[in-house]
N, C-alpha and C. Protein backbone atom coordinates (compact mmCIF):
# COMPACT_ATOMS: atom_id res chain seq x y z
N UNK A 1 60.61 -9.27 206.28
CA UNK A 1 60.41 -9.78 207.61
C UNK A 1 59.37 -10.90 207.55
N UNK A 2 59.45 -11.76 208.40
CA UNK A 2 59.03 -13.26 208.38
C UNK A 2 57.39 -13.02 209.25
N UNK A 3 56.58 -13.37 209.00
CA UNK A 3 55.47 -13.05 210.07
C UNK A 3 54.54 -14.68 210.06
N UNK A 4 54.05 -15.39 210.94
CA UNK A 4 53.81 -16.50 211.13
C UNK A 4 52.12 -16.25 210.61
N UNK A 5 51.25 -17.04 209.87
CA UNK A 5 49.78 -16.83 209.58
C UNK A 5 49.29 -17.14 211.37
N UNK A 6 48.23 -15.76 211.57
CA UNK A 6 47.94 -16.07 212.89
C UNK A 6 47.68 -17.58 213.09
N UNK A 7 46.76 -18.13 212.22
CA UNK A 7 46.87 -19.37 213.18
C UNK A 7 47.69 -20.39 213.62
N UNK A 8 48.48 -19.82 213.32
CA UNK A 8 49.77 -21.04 213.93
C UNK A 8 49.99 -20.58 214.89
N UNK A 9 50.01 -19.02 215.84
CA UNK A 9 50.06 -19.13 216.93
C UNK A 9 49.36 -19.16 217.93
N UNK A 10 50.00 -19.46 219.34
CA UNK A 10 48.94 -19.97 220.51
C UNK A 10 49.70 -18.99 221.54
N UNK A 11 48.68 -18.25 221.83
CA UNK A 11 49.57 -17.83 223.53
C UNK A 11 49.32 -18.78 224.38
N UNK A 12 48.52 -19.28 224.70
CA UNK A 12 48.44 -20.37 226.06
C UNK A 12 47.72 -21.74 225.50
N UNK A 13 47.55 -22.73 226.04
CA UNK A 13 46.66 -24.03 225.56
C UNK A 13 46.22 -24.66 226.82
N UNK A 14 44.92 -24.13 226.85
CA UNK A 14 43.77 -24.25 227.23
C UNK A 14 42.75 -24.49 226.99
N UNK A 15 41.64 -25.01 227.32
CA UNK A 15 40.02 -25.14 227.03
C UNK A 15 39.14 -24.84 228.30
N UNK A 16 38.43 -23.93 227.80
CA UNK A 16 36.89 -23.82 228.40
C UNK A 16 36.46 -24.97 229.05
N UNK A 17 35.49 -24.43 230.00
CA UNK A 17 34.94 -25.58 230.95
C UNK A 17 34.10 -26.48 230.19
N UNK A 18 33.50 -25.95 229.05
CA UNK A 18 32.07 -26.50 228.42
C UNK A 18 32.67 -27.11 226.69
N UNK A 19 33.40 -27.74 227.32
CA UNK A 19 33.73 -28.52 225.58
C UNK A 19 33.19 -29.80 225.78
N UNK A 20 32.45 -30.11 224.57
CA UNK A 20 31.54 -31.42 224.90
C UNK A 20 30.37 -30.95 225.42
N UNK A 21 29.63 -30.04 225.49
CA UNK A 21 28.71 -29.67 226.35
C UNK A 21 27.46 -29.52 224.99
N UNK A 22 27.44 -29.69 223.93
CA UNK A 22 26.32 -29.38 222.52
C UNK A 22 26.40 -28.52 222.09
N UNK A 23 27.47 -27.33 222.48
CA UNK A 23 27.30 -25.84 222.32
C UNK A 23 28.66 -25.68 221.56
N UNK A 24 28.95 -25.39 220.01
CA UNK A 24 30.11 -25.17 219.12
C UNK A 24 30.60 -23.70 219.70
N UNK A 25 31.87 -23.68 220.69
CA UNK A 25 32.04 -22.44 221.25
C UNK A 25 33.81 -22.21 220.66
N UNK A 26 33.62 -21.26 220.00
CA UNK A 26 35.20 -21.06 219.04
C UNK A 26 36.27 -21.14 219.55
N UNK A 27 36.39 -21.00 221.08
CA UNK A 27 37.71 -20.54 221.15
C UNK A 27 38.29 -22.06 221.94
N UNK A 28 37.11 -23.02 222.26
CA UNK A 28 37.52 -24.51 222.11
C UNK A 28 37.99 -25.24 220.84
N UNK A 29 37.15 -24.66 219.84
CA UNK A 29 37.18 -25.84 218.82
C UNK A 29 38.98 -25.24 218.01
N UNK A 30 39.79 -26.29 218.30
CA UNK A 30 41.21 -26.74 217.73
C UNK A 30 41.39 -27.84 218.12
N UNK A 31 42.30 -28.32 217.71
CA UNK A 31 42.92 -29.86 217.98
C UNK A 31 43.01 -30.08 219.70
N UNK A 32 43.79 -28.93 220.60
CA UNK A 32 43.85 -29.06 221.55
C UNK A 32 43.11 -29.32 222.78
N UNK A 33 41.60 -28.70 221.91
CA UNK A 33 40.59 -28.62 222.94
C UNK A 33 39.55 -29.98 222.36
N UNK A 34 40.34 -30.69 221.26
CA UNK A 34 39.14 -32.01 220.51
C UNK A 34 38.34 -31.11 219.74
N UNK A 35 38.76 -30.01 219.49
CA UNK A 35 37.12 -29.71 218.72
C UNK A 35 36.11 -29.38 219.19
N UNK A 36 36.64 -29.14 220.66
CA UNK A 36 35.08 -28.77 221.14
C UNK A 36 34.31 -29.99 221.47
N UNK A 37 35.38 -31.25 221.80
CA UNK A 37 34.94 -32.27 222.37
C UNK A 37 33.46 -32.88 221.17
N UNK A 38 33.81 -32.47 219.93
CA UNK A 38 32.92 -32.87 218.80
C UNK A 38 31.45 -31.82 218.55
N UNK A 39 31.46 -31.02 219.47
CA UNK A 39 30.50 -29.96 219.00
C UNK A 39 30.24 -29.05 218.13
N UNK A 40 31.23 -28.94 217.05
CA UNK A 40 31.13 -28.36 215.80
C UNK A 40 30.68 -28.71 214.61
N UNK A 41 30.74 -30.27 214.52
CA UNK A 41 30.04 -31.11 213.32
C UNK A 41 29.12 -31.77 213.76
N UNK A 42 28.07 -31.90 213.15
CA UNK A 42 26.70 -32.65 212.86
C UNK A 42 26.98 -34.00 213.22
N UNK A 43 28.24 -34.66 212.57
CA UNK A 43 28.14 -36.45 212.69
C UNK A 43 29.06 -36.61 213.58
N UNK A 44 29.35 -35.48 214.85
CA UNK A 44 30.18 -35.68 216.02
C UNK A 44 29.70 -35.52 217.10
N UNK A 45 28.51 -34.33 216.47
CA UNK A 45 27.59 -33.76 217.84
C UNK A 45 26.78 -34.62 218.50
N UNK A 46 26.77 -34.49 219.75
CA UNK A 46 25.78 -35.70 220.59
C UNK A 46 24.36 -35.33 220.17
N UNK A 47 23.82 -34.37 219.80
CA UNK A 47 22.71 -33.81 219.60
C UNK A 47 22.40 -33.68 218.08
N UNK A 48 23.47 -34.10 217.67
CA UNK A 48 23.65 -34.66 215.80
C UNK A 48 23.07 -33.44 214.91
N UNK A 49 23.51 -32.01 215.75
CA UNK A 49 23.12 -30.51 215.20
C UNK A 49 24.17 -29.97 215.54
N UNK A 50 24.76 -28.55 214.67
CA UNK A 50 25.70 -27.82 215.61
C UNK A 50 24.57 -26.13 215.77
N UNK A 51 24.85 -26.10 217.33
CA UNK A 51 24.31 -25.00 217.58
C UNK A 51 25.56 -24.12 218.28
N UNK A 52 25.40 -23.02 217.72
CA UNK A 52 26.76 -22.62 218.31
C UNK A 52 26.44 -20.87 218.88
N UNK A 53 27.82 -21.11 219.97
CA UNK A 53 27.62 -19.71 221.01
C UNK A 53 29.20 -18.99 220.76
N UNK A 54 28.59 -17.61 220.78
CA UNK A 54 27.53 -16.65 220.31
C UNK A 54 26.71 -17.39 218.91
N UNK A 55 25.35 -17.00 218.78
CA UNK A 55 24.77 -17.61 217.64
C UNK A 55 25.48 -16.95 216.57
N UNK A 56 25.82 -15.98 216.36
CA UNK A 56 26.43 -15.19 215.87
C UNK A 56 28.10 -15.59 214.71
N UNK A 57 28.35 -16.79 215.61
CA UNK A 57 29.69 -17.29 215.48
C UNK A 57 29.66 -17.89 213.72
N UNK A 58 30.44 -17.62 212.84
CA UNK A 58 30.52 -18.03 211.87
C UNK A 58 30.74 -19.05 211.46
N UNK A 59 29.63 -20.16 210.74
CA UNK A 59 29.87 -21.59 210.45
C UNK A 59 30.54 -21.57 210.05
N UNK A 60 31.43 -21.47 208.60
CA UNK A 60 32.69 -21.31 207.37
C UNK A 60 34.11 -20.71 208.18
N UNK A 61 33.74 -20.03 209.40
CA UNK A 61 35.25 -19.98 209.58
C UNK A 61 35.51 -20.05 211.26
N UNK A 62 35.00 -19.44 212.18
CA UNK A 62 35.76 -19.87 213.62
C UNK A 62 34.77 -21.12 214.10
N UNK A 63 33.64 -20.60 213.61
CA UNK A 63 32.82 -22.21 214.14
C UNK A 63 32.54 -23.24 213.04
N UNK A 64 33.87 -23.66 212.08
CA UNK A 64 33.23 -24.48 210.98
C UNK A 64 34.02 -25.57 211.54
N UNK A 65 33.31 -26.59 210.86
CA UNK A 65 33.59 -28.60 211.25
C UNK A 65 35.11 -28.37 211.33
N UNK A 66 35.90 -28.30 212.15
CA UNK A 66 37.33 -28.51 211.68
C UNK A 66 37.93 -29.90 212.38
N UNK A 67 37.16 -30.66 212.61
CA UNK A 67 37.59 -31.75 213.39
C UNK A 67 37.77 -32.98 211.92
N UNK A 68 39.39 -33.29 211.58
CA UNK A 68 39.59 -34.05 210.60
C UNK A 68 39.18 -35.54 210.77
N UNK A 69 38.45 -36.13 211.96
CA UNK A 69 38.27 -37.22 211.64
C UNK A 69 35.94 -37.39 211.33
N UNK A 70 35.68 -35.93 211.65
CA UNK A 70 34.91 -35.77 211.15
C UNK A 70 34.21 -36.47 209.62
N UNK A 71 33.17 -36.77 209.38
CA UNK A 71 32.31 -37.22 208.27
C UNK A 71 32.26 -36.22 207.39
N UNK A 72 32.11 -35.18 207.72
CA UNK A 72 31.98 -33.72 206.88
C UNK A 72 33.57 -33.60 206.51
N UNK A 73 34.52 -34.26 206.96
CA UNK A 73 35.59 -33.91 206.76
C UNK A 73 36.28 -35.04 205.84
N UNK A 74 36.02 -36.11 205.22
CA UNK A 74 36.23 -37.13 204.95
C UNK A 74 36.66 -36.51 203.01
N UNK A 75 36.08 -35.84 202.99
CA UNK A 75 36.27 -35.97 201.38
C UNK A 75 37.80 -35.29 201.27
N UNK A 76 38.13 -34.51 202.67
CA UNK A 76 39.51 -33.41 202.75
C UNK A 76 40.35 -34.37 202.53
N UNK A 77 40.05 -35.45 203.51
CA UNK A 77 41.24 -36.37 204.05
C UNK A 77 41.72 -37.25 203.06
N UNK A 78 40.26 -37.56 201.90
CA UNK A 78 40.92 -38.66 200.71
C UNK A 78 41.16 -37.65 199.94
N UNK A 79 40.82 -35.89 199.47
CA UNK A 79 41.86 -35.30 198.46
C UNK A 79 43.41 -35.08 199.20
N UNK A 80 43.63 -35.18 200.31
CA UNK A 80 45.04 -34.91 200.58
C UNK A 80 46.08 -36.05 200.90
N UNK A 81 45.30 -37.38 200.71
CA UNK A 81 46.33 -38.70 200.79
C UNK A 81 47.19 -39.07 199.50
N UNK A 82 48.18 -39.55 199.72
CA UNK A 82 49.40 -39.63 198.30
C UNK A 82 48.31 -40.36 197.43
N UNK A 83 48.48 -40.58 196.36
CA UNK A 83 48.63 -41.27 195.39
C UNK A 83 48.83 -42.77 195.35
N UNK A 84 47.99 -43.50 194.85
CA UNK A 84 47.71 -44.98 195.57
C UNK A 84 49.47 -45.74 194.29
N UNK A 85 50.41 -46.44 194.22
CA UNK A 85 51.24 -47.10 193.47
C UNK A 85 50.70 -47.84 192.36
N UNK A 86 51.27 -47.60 191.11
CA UNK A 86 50.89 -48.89 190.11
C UNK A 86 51.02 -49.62 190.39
């Protein structure tokens, strides 16, 4: 039987009132919500820190940089581009 990795699914697509607000809050930060309107990475954050709610929230996985145009994210983006032509 076929089972989808949770994160590919979404029951609804939505964002919290407070995205963009300085505060890395998990259940904003995906593509849909911007990332949390850039509050998860350091070189996105208006406050150029991520402080995140619950403090509790895990940097490395629901509250980590996942915003790909991110600076912290830059080294992802040149290991996953093709192969430049001879």
């Amino acid at each position: 039987m076929w089972h989808p990795p949770p994160r590919a699914i979404y029951c609804f697509q939505d964002c919290e009132l407070w995205v963009g607000d300085g505060y890395c809050d998990p259940v904003n930060n995906n593509a849909y919500c911007h990332y949390d309107g850039g509050d998860c990475c350091v070189s996105t954050s208006a406050f150029k820190q991520v402080i995140t709610v619950p403090a509790s929230c895990d940097r490395k996985k629901e509250c980590a940089c996942r915003d790909p145009s991110a600076k912290e994210n830059a080294q992802k983006r040149w290991a996953t581009r093709p192969p430049l032509p001879p």
